[in-house]
Protein backbone atom coordinates (compact mmCIF):
# COMPACT_ATOMS: atom_id res chain seq x y z
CA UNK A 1 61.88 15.20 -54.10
CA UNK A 2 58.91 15.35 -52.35
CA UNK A 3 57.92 12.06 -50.73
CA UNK A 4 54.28 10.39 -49.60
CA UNK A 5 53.87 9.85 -46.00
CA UNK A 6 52.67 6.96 -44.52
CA UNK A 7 49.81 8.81 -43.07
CA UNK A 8 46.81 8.84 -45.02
CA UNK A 9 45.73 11.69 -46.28
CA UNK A 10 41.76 11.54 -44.18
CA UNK A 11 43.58 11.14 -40.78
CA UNK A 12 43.65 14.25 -38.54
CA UNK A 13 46.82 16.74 -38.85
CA UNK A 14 49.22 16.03 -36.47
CA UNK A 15 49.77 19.95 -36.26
CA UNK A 16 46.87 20.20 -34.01
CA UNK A 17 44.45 22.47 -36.09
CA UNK A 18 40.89 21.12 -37.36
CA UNK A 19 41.88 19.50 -40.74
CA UNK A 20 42.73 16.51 -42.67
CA UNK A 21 46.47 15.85 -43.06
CA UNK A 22 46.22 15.45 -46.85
CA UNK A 23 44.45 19.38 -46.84
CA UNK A 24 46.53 20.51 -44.03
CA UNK A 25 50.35 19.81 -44.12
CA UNK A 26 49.75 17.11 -46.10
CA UNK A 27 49.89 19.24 -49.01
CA UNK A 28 52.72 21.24 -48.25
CA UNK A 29 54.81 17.76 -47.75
CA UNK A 30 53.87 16.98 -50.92
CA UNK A 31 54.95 20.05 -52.20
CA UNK A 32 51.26 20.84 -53.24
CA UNK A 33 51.48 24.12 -51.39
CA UNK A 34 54.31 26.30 -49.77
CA UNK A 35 53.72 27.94 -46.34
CA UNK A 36 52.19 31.13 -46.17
CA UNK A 37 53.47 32.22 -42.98
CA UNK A 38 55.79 31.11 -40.42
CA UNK A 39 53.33 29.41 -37.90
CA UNK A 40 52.12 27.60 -41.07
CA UNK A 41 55.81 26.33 -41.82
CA UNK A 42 56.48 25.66 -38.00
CA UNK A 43 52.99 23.55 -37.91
CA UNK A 44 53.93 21.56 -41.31
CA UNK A 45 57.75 20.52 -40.26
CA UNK A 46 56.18 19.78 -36.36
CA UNK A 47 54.15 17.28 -38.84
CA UNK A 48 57.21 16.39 -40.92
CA UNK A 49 59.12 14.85 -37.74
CA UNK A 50 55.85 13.00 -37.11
CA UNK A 51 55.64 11.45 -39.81
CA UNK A 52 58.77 11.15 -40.57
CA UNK A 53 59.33 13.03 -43.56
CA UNK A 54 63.35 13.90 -44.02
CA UNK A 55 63.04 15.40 -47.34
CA UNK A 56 60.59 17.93 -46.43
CA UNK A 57 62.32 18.75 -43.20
CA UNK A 58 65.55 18.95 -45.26
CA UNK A 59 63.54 21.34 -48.01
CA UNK A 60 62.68 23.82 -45.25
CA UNK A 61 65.63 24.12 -43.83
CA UNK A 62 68.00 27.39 -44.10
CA UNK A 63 70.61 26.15 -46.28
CA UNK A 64 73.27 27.52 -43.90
CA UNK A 65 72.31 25.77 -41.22
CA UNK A 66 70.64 22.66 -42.90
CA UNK A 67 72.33 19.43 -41.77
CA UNK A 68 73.24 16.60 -44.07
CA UNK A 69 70.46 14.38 -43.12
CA UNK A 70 67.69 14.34 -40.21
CA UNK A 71 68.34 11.37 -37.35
CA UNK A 72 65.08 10.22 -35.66
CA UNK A 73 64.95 8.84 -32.57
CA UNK A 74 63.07 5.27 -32.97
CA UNK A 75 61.85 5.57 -29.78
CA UNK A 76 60.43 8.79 -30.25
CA UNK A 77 56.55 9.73 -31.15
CA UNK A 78 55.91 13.26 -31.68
CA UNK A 79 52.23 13.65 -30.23
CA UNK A 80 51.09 17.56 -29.67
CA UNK A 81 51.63 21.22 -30.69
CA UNK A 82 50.76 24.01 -28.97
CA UNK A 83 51.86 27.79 -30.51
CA UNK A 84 52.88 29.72 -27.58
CA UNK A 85 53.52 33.08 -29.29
CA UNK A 86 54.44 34.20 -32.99
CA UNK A 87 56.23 37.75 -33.79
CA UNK A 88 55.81 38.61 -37.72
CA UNK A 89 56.34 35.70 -40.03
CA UNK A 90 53.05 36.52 -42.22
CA UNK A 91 52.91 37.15 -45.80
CA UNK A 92 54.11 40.92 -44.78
CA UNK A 93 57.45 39.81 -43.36
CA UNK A 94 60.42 38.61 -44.14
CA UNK A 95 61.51 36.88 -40.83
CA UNK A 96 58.87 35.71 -37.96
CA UNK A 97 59.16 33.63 -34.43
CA UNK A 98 57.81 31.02 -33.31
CA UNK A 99 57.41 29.68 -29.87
CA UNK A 100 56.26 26.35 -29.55
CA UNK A 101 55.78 23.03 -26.93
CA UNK A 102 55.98 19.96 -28.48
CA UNK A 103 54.83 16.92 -26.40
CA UNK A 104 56.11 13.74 -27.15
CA UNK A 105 56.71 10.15 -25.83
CA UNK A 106 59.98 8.62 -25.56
CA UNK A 107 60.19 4.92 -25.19
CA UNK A 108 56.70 5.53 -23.31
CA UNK A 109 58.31 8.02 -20.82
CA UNK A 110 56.17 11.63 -21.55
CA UNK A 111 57.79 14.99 -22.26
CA UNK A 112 57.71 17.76 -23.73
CA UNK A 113 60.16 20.67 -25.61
CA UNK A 114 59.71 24.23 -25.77
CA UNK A 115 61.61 26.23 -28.31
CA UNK A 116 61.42 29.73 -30.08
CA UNK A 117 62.29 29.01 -33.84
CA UNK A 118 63.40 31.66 -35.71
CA UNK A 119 62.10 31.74 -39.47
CA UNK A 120 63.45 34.03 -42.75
CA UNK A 121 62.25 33.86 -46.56
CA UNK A 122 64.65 32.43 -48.76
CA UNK A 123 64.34 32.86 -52.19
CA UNK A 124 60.93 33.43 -51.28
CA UNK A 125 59.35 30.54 -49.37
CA UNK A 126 59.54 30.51 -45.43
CA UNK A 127 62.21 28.17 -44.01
CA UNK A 128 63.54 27.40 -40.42
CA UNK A 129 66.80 28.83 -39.58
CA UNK A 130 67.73 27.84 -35.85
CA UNK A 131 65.84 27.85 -32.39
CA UNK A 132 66.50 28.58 -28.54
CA UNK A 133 65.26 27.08 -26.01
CA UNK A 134 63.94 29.60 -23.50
CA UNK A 135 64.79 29.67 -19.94
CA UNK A 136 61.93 27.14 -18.26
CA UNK A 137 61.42 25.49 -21.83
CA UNK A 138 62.58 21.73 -22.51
């Protein structure tokens, strides 16, 4: 069940892209709107672990690799997305990449995580599968 985040909805995205969280990811948390490509999905769940929201993260999430519940870190603030390179994943696909670096702060300490995420359509909506982290990346 789609839950309302704590962010309000006239706040900028934490995805990074020009837009208000309630017309950006906002809506797809809310289940408003589904992805339309994988960089769209990757964007919205990067947004889903900074706000917080399990039972989106949990909703686009492969069911075979979906874990029972998401464990946040209290000390951890997600803080800035950058899309380092995307392989199909649009609306003409039926699996995409993603590679990403996240910045975040960790009980104040700064770092950052780079990871390729791969991405498949199941029963028709994009959702994450797994990711590597490449060599250099995290």
């Amino acid at each position: 069940m789609p839950r309302r985040s704590a962010l309000p909805a006239t706040s900028p995205c934490p995805c990074g892209l020009p837009a208000a969280y309630g017309d950006c990811c906002g809506r797809l948390h809310s289940g408003r709107a589904a992805a339309p490509t994988a960089e769209a999905l990757m964007r919205s769940r990067f947004s889903a672990f900074a706000v917080r929201d399990e039972p989106y993260l949990l909703r686009s999430w492969h069911p075979d690799t979906r874990p029972g519940q998401v464990d946040f870190d209290p000390g951890m603030r997600w803080v800035a997305l950058e899309i380092l390179e995307t392989t199909e994943g649009s609306a003409f696909h039926s699996t995409g990449t993603v590679t990403f670096r996240a910045r975040y702060s960790q009980d104040g300490a700064k770092g950052e995580l780079v990871e390729r995420s791969r991405f498949v359509r199941h029963e028709g909506a994009w959702v994450y599968v797994d990711g590597v982290f490449p060599e250099g990346g995290s």
